[in-house]
PDB file of N, CA and C in Angstrom:
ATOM      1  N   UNK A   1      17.530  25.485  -5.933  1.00  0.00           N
ATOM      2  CA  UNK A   1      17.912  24.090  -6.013  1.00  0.00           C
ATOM      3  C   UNK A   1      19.159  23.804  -5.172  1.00  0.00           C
ATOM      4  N   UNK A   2      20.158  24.723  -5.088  1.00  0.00           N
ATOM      5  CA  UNK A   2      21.348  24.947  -4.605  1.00  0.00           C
ATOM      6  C   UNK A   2      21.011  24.377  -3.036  1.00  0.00           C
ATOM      7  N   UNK A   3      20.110  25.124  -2.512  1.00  0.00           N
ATOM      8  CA  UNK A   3      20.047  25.335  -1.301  1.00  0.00           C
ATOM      9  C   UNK A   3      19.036  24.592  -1.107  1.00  0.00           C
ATOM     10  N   UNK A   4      18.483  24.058  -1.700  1.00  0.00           N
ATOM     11  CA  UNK A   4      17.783  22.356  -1.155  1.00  0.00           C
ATOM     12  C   UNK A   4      18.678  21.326  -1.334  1.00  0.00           C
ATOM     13  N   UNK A   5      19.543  21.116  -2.058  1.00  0.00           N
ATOM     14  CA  UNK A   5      20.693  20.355  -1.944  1.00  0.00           C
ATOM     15  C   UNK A   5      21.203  20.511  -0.560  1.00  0.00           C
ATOM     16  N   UNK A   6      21.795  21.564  -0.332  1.00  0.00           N
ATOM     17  CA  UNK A   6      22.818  22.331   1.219  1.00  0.00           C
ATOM     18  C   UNK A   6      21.817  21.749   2.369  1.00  0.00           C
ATOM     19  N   UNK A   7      20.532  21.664   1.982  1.00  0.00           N
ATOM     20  CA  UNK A   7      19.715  20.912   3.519  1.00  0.00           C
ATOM     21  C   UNK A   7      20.027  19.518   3.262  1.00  0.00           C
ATOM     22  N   UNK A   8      19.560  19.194   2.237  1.00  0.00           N
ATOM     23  CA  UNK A   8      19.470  17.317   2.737  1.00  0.00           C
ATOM     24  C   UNK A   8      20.763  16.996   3.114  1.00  0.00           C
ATOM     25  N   UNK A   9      21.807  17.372   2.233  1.00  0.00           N
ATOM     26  CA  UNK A   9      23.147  17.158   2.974  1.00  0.00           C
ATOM     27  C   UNK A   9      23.723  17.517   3.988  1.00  0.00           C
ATOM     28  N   UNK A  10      23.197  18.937   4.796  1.00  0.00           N
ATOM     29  CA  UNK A  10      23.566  19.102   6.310  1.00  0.00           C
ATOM     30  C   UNK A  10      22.635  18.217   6.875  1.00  0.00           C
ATOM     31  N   UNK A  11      21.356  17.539   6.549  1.00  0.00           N
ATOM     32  CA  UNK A  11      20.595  16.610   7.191  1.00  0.00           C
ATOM     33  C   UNK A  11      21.457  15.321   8.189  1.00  0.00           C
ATOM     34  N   UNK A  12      21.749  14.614   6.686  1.00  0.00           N
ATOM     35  CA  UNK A  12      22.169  13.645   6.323  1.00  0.00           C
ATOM     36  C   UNK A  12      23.506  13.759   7.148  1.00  0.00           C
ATOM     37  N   UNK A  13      24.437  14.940   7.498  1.00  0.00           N
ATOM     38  CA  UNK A  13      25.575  14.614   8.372  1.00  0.00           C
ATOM     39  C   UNK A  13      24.823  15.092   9.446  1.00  0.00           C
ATOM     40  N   UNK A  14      24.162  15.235  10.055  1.00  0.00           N
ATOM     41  CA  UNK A  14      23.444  15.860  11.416  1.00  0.00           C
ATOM     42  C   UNK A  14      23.124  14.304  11.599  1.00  0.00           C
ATOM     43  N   UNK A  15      22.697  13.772  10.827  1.00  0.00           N
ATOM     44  CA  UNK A  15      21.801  12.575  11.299  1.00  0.00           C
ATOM     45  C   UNK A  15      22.559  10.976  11.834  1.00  0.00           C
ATOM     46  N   UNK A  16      23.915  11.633  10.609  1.00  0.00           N
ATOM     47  CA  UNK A  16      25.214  10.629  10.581  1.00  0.00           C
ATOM     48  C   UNK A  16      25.806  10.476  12.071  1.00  0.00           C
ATOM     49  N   UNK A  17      25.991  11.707  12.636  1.00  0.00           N
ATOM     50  CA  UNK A  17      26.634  11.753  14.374  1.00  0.00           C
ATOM     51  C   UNK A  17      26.103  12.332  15.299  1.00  0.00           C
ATOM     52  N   UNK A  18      24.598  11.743  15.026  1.00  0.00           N
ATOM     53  CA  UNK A  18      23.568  11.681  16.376  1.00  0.00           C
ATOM     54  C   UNK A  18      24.434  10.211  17.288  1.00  0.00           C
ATOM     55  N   UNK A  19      24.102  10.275  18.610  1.00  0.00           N
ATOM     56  CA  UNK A  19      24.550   9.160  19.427  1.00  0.00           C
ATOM     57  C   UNK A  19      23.012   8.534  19.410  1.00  0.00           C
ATOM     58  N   UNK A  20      23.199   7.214  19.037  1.00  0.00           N
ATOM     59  CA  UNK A  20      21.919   5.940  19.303  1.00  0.00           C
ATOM     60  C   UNK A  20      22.137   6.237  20.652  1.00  0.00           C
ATOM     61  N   UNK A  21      20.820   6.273  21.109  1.00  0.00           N
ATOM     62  CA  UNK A  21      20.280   5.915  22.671  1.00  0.00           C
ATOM     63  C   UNK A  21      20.505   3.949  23.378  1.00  0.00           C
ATOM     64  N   UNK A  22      21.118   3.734  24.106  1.00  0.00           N
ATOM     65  CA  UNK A  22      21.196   2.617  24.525  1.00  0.00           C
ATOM     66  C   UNK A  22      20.188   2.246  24.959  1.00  0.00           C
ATOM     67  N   UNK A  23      19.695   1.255  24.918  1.00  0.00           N
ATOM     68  CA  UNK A  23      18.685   0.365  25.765  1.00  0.00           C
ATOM     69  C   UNK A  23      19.105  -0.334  27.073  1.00  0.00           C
ATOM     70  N   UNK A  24      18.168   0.053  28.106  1.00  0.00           N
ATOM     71  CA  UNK A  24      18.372  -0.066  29.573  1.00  0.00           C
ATOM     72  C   UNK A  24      17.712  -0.904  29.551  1.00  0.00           C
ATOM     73  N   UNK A  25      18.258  -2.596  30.716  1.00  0.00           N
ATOM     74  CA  UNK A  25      17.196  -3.696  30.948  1.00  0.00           C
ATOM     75  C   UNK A  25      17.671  -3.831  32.359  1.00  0.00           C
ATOM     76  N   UNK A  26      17.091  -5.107  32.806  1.00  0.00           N
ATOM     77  CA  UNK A  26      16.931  -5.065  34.050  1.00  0.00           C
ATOM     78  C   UNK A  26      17.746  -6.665  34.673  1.00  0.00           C
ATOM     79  N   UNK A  27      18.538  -7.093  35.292  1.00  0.00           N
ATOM     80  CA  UNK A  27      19.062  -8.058  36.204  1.00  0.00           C
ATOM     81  C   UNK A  27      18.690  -8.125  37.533  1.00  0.00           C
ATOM     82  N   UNK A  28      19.048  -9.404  37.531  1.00  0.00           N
ATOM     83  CA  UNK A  28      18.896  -9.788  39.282  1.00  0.00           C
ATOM     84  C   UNK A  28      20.630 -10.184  39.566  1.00  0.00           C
ATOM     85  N   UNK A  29      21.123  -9.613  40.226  1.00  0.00           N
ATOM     86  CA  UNK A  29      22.447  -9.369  40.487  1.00  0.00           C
ATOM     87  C   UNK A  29      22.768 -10.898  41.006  1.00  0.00           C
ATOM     88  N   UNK A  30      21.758 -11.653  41.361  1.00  0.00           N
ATOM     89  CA  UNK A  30      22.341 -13.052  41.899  1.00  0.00           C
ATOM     90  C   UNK A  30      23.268 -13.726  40.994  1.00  0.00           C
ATOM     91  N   UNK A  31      24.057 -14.934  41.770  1.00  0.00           N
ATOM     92  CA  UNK A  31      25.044 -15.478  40.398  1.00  0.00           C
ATOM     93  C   UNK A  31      25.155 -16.561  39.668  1.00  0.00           C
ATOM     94  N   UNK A  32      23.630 -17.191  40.470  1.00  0.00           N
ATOM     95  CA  UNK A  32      22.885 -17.351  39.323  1.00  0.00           C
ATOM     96  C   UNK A  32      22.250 -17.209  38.425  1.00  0.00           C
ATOM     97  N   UNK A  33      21.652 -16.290  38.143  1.00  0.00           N
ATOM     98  CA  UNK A  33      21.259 -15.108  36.933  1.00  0.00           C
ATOM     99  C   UNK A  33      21.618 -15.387  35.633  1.00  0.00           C
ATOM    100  N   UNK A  34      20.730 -15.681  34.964  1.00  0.00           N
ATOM    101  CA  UNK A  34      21.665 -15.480  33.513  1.00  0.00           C
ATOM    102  C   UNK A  34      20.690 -14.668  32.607  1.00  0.00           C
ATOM    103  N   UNK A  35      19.690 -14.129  33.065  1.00  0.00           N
ATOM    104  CA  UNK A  35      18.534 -13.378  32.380  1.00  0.00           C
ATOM    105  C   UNK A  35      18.804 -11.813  32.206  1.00  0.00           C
ATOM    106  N   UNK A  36      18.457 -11.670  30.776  1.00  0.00           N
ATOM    107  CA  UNK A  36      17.563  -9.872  31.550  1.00  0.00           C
ATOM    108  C   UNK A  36      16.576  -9.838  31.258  1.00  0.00           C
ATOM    109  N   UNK A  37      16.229  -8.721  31.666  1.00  0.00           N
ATOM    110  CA  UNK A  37      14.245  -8.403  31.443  1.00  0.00           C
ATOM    111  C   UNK A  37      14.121  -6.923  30.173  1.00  0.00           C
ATOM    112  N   UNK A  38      13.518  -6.732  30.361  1.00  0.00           N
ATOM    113  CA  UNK A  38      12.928  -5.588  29.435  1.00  0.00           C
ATOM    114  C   UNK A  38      12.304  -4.524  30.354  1.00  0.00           C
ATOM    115  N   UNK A  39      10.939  -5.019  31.156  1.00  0.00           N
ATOM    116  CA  UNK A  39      10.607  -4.490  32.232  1.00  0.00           C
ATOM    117  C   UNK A  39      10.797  -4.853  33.749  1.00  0.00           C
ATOM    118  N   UNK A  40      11.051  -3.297  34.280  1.00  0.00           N
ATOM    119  CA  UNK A  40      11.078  -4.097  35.713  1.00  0.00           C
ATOM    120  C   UNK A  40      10.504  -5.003  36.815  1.00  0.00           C
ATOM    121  N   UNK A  41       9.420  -5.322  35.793  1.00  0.00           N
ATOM    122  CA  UNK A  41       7.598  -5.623  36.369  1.00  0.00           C
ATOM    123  C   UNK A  41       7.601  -6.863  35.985  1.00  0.00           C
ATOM    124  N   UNK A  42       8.924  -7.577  35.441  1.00  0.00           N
ATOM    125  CA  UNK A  42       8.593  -8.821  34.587  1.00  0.00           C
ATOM    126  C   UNK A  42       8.303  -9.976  35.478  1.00  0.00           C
ATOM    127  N   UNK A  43       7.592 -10.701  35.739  1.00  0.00           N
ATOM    128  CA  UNK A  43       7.358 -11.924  36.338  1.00  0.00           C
ATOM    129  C   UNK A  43       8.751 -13.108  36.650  1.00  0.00           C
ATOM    130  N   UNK A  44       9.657 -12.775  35.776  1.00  0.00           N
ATOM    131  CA  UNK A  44      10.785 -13.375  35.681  1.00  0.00           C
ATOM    132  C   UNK A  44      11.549 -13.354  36.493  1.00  0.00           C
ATOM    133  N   UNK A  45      11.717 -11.586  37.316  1.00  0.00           N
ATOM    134  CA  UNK A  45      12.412 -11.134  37.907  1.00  0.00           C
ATOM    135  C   UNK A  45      11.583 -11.279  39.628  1.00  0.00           C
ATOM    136  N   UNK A  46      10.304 -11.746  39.807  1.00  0.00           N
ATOM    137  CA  UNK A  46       9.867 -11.601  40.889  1.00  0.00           C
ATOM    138  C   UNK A  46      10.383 -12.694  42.057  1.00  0.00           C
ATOM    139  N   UNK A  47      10.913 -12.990  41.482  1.00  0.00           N
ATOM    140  CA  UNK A  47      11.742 -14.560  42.242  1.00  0.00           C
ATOM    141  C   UNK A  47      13.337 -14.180  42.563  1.00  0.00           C
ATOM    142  N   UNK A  48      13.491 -12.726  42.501  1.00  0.00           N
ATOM    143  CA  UNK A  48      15.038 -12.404  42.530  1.00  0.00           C
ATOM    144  C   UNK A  48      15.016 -12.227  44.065  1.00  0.00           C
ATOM    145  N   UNK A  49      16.017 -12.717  44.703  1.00  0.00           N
ATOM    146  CA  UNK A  49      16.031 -12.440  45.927  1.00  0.00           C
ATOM    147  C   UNK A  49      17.452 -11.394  46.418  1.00  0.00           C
ATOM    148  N   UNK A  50      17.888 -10.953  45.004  1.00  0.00           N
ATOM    149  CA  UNK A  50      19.157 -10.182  45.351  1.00  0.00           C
ATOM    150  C   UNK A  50      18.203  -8.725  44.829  1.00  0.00           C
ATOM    151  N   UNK A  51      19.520  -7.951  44.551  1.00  0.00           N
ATOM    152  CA  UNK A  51      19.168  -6.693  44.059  1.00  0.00           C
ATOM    153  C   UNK A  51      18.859  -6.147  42.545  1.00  0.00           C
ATOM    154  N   UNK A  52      18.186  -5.889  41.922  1.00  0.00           N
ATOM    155  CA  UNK A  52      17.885  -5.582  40.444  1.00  0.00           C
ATOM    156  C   UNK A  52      18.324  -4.583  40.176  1.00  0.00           C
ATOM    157  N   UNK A  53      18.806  -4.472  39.231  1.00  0.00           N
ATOM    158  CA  UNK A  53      20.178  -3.529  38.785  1.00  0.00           C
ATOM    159  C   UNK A  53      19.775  -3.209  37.418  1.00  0.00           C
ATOM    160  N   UNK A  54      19.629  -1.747  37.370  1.00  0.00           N
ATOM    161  CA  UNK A  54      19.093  -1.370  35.843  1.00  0.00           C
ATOM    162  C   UNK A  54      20.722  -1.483  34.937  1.00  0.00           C
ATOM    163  N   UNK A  55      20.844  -1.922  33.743  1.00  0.00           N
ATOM    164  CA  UNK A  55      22.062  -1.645  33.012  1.00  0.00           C
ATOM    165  C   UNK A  55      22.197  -1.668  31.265  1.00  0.00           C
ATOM    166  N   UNK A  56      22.613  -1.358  30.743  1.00  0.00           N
ATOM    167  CA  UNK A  56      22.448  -1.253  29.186  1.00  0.00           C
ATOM    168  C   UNK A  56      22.570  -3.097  28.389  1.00  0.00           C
ATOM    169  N   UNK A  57      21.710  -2.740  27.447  1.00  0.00           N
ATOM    170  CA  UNK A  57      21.331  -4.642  27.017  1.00  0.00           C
ATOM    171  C   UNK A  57      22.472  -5.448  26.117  1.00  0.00           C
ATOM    172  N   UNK A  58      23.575  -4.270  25.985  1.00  0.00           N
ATOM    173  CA  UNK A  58      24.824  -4.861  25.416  1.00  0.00           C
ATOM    174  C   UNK A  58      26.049  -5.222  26.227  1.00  0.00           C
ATOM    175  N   UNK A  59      25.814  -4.786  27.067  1.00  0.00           N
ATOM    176  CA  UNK A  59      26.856  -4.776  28.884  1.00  0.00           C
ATOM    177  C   UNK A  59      25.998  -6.665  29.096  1.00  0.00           C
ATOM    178  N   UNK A  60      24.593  -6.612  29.443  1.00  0.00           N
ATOM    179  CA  UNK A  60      23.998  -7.565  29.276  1.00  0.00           C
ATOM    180  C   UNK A  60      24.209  -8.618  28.991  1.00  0.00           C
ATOM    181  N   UNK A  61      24.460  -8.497  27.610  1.00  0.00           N
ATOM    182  CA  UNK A  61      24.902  -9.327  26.928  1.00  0.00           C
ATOM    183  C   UNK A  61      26.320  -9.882  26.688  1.00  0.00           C
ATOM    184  N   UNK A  62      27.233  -9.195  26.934  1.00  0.00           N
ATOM    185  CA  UNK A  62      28.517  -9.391  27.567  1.00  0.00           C
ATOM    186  C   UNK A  62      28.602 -10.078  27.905  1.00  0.00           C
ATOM    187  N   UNK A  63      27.702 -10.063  29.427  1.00  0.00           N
ATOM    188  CA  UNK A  63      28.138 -10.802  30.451  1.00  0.00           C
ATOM    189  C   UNK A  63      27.323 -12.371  30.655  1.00  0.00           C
ATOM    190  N   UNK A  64      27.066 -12.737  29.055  1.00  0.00           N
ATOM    191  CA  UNK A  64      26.434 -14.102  28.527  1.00  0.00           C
ATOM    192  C   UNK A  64      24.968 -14.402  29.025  1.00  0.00           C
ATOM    193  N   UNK A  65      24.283 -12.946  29.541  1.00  0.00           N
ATOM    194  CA  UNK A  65      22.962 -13.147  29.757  1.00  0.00           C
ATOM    195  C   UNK A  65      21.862 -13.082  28.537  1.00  0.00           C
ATOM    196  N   UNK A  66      20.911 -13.873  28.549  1.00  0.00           N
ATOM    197  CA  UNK A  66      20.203 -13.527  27.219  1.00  0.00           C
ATOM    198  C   UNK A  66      18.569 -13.260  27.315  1.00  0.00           C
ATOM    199  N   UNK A  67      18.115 -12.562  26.507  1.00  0.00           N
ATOM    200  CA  UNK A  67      16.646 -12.040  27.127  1.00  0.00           C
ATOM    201  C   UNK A  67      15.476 -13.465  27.997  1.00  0.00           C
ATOM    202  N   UNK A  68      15.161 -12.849  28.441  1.00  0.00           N
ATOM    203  CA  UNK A  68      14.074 -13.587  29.420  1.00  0.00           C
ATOM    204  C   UNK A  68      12.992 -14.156  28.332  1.00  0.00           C
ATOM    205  N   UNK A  69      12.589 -15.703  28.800  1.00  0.00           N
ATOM    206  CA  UNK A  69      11.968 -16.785  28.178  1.00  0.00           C
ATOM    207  C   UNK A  69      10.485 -15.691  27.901  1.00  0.00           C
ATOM    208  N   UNK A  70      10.237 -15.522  28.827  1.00  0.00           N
ATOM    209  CA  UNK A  70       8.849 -15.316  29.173  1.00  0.00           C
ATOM    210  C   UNK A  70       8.645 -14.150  28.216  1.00  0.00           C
ATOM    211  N   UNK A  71       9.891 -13.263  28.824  1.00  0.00           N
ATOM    212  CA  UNK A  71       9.348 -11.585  27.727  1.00  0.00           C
ATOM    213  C   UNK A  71       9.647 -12.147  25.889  1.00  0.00           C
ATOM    214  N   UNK A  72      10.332 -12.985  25.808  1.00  0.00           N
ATOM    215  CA  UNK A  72      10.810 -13.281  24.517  1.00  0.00           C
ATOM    216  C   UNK A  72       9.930 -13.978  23.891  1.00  0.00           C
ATOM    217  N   UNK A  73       8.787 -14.846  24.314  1.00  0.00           N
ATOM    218  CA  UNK A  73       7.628 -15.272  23.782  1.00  0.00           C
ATOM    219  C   UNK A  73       6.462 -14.471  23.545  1.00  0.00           C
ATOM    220  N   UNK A  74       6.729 -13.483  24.848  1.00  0.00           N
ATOM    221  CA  UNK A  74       5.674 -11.995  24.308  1.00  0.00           C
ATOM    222  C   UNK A  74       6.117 -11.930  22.851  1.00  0.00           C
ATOM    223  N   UNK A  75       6.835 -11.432  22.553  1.00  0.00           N
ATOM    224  CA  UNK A  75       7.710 -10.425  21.990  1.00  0.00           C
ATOM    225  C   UNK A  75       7.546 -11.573  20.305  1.00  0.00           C
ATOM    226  N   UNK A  76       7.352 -12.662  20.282  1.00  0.00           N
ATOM    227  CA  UNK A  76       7.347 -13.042  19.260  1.00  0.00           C
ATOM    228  C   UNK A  76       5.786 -13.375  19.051  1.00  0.00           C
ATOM    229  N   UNK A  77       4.550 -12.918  19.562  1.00  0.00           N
ATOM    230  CA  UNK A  77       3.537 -13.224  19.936  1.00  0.00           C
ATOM    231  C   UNK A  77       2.961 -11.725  19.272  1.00  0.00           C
ATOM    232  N   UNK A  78       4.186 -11.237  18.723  1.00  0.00           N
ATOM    233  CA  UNK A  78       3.149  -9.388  18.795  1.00  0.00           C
ATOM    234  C   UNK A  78       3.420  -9.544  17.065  1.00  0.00           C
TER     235      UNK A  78
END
């Protein structure tokens, strides 16, 4: 019993200070831009005439961009 206790609780701190994986999205570096995408394939982004720049969706968001119309109607559609 001892030592099924000693696992769930080394679990449970193993599990405590794993690093979350960030989520990578996608910009069009123009400055007009205020989007990101999800995929790089998004229809949203095919009209970018600058450079698309992969970057994490909280940097993203920072910088007062907010998810793309188009992927965000998917996305409430599923």
């Amino acid at each position: 019993m001892k030592k099924y206790i000693l696992l769930i609780f080394a679990t449970l701190i193993l599990t405590a200070f794993q690093e979350k994986k960030e989520e990578k999205v996608f910009i069009c570096k123009s400055v007009a831009s205020n989007r990101y995408h999800l995929k790089k394939t998004c229809r949203g982004l095919s009209t970018c005439k600058t450079e698309i720049k992969t970057i994490l969706r909280k940097k993203a968001e920072n910088y007062g961009r907010t998810l793309c119309k188009i992927e965000a109607k998917h996305l409430k559609g599923k």
